[in-house]
N, C-alpha and C. Protein backbone atom coordinates (compact mmCIF):
# COMPACT_ATOMS: atom_id res chain seq x y z
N UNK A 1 0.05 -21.31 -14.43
CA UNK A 1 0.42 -20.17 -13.61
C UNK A 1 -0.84 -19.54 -13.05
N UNK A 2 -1.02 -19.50 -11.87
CA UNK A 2 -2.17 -18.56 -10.76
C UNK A 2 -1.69 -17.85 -10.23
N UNK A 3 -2.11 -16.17 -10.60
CA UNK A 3 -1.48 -15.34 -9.66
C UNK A 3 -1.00 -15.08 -8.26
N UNK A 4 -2.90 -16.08 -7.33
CA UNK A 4 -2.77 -16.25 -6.23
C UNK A 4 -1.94 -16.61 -5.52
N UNK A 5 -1.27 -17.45 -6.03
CA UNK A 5 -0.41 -18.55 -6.01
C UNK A 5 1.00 -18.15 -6.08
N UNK A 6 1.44 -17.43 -6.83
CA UNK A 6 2.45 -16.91 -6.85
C UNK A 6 2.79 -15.71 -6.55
N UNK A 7 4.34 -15.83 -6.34
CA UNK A 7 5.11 -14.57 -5.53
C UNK A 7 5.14 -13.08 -6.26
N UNK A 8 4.49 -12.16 -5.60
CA UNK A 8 4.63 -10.64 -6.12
C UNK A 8 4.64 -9.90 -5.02
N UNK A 9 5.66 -9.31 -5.64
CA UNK A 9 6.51 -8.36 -4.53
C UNK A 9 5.63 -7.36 -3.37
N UNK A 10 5.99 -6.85 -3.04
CA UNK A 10 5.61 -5.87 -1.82
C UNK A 10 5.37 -4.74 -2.36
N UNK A 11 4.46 -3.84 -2.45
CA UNK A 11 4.28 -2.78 -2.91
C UNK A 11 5.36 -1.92 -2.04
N UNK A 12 5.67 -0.34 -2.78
CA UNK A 12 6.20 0.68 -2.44
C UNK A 12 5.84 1.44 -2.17
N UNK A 13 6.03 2.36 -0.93
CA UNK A 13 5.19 3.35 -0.41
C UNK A 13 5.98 5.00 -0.27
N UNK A 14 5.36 5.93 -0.74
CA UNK A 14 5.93 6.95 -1.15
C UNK A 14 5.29 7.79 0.06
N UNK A 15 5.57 8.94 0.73
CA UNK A 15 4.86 9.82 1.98
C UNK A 15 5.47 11.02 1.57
N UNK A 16 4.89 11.77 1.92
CA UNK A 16 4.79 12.79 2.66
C UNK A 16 4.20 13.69 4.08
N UNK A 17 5.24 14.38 4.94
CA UNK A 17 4.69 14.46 6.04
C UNK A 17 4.40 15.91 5.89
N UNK A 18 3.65 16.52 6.78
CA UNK A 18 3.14 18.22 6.78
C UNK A 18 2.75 18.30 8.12
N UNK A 19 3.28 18.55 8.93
CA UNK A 19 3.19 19.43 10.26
C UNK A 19 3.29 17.46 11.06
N UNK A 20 1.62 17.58 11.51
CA UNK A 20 1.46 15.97 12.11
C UNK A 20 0.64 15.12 11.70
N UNK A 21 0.51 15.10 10.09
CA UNK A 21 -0.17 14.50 8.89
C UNK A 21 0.81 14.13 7.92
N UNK A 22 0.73 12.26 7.80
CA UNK A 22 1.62 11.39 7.41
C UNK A 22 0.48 10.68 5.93
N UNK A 23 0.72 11.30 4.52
CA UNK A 23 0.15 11.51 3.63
C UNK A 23 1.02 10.13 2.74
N UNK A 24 0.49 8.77 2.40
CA UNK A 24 0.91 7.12 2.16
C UNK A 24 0.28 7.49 0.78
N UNK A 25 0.85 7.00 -0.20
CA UNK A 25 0.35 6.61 -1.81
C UNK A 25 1.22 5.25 -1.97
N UNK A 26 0.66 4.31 -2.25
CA UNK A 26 1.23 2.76 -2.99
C UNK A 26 1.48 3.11 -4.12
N UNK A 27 2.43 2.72 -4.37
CA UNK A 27 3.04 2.03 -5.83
C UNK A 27 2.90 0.22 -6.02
N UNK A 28 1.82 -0.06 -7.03
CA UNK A 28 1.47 -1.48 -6.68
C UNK A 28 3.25 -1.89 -7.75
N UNK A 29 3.32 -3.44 -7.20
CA UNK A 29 4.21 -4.20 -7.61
C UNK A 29 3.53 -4.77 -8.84
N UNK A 30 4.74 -5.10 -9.87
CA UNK A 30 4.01 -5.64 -11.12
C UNK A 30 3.92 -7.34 -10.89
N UNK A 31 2.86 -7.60 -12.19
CA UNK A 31 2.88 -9.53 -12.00
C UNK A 31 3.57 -9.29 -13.32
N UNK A 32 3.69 -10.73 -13.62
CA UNK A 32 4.41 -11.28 -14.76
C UNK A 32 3.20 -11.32 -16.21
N UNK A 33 1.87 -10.82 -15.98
CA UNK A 33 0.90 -10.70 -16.82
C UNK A 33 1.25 -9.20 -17.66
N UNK A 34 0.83 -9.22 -19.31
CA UNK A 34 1.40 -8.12 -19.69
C UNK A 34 0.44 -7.33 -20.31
N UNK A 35 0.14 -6.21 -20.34
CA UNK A 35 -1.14 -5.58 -21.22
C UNK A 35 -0.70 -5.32 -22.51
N UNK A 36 -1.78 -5.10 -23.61
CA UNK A 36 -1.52 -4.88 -24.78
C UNK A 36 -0.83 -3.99 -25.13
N UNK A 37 -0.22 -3.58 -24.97
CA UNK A 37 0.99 -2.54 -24.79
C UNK A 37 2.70 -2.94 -24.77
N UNK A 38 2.52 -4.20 -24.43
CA UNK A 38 3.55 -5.49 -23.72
C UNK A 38 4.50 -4.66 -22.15
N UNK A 39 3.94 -3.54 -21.65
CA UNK A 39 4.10 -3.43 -20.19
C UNK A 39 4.09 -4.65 -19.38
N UNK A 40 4.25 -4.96 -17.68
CA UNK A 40 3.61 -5.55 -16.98
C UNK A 40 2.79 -4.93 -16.32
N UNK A 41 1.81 -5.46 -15.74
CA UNK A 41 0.84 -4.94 -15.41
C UNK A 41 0.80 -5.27 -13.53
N UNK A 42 0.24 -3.73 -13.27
CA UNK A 42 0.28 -4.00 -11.23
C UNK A 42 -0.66 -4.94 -11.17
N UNK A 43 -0.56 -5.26 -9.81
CA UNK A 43 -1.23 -6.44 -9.44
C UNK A 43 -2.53 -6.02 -8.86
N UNK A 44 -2.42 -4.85 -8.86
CA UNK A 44 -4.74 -4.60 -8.65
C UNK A 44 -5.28 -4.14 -10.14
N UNK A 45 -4.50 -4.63 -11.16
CA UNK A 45 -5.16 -4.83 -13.05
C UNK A 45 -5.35 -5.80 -12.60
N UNK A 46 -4.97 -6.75 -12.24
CA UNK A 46 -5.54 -8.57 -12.28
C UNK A 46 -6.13 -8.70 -10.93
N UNK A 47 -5.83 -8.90 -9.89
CA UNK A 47 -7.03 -8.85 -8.64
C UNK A 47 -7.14 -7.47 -8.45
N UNK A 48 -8.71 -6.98 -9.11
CA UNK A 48 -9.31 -6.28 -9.32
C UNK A 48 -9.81 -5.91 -7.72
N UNK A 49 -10.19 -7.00 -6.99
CA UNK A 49 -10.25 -6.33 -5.61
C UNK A 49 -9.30 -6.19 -4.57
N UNK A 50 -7.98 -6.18 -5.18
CA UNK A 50 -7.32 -6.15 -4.32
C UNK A 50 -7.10 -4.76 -3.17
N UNK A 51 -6.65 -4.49 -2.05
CA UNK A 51 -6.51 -3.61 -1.48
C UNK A 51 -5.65 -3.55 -0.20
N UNK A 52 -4.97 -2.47 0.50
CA UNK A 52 -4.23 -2.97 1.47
C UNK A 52 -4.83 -2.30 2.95
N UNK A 53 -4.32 -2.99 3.95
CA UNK A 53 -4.45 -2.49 5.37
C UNK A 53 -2.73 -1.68 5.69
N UNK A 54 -2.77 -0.41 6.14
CA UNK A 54 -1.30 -0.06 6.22
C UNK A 54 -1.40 0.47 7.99
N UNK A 55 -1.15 -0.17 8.28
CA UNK A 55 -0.59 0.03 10.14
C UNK A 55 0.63 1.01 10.37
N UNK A 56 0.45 1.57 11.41
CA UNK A 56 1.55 2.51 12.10
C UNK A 56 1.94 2.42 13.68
N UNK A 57 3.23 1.63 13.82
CA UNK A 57 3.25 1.36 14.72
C UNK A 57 3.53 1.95 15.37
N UNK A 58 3.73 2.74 17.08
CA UNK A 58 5.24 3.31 17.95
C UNK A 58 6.19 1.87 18.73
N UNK A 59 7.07 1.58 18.09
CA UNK A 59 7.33 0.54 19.12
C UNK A 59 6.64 -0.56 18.58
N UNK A 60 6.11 -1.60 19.47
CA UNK A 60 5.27 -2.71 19.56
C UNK A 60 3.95 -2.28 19.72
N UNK A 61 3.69 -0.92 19.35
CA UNK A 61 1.97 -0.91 19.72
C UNK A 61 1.46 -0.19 18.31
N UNK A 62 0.71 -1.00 17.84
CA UNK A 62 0.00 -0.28 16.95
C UNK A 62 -1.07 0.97 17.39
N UNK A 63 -0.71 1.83 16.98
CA UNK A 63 -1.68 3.39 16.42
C UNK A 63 -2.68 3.81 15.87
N UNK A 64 -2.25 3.43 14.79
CA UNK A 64 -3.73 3.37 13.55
C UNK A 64 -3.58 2.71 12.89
N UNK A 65 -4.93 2.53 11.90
CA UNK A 65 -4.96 1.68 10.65
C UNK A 65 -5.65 2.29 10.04
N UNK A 66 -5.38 2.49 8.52
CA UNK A 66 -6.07 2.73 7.57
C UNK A 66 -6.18 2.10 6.28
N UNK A 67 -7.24 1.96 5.52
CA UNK A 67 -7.58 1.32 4.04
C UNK A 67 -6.69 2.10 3.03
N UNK A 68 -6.11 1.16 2.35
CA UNK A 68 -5.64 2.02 0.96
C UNK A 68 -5.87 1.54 -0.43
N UNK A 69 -5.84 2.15 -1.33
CA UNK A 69 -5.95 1.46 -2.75
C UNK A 69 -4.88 2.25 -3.29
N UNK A 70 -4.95 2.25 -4.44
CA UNK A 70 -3.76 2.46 -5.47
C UNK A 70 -3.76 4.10 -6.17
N UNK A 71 -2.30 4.27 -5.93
CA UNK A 71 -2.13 5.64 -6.05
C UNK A 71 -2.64 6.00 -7.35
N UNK A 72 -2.86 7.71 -7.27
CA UNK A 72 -3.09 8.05 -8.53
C UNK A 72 -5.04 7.81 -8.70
N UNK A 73 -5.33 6.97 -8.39
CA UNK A 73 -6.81 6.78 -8.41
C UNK A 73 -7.99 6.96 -6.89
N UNK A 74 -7.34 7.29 -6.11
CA UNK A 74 -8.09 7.47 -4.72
C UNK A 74 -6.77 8.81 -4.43
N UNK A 75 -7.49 9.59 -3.16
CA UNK A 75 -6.90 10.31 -2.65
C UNK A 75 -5.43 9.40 -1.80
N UNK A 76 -4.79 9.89 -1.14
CA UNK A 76 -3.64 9.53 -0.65
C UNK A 76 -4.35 8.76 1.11
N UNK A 77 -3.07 7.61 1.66
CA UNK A 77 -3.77 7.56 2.70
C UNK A 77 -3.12 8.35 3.73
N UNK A 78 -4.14 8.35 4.70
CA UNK A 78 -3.63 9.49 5.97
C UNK A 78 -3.61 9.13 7.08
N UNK A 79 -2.68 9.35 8.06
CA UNK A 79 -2.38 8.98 9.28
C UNK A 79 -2.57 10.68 9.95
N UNK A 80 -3.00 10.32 10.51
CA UNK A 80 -3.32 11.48 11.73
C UNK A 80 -2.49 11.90 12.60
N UNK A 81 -2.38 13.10 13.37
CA UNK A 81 -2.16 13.53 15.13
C UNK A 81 -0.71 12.47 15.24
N UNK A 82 0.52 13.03 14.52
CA UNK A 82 1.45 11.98 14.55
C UNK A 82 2.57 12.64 15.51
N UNK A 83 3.07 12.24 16.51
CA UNK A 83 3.70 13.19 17.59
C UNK A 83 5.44 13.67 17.15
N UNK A 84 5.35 14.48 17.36
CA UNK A 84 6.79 14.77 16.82
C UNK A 84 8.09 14.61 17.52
N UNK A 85 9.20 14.10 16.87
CA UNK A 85 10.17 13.12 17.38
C UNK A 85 10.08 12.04 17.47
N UNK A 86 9.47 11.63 17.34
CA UNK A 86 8.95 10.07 17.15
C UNK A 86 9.34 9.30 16.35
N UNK A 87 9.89 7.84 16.58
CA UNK A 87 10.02 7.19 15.34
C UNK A 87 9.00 5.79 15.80
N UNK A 88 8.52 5.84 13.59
CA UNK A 88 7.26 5.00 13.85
C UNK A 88 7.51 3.86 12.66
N UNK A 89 6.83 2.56 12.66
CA UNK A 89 7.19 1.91 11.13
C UNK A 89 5.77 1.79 10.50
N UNK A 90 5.87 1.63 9.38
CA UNK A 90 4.46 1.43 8.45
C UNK A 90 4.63 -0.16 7.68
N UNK A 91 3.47 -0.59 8.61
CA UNK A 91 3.57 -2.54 7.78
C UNK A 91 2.29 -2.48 7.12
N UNK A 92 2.64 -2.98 5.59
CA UNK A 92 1.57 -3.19 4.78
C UNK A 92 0.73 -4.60 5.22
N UNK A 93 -0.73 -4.59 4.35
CA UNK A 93 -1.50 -6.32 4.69
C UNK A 93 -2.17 -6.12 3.65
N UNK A 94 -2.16 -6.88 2.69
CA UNK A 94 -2.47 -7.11 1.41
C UNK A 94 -4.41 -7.81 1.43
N UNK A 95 -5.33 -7.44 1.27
CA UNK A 95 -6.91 -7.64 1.65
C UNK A 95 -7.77 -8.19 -0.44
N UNK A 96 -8.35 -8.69 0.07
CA UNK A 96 -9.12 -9.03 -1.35
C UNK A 96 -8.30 -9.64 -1.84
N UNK A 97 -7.45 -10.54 -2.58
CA UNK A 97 -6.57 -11.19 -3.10
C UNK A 97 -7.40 -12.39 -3.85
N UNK A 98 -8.56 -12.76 -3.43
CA UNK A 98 -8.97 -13.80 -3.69
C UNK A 98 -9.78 -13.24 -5.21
């Protein structure tokens, strides 16, 4: 079994919005590896460098991008100047894996 290699889920993304500031925390997905505890363990305990790219699209055009790591241990991520009425989607990209 290689983690790389195998299927783990999509992380979950929790927000909050405040005026026109769109405030992203991950919830990493677990692997099938277990800590001494017999939990499973997220998948940036075992790829240690893992990290994501989280895009905001309008439509077909991307907006921004920003770096994220894992909630709870970095501040939250932030999207900026977000126009109101708007509907937008947020696609994760999974970085460091190796």
């Amino acid at each position: 079994f290689s983690l790389p290699t195998a299927i783990v889920g999509p992380p979950k993304l929790s927000w909050l919005l405040q005026g026109h500031i769109l405030s992203i925390n991950i919830i990493m997905p677990l692997t099938p590896y277990r800590s001494k505890t017999g939990s499973y363990k997220p998948v940036d305990q075992v790829l240690l460098k893992l990290w994501y790219w989280l895009s905001l699209y309008e439509g077909d055009m991307l907006v921004q991008q920003v770096p994220c790591k894992r909630s709870g241990q970095e501040a939250p991520c932030t999207f900026w100047y977000l126009k109101p009425s708007t509907q937008y989607c947020i696609r994760t990209a999974a970085v460091g894996m190796a």
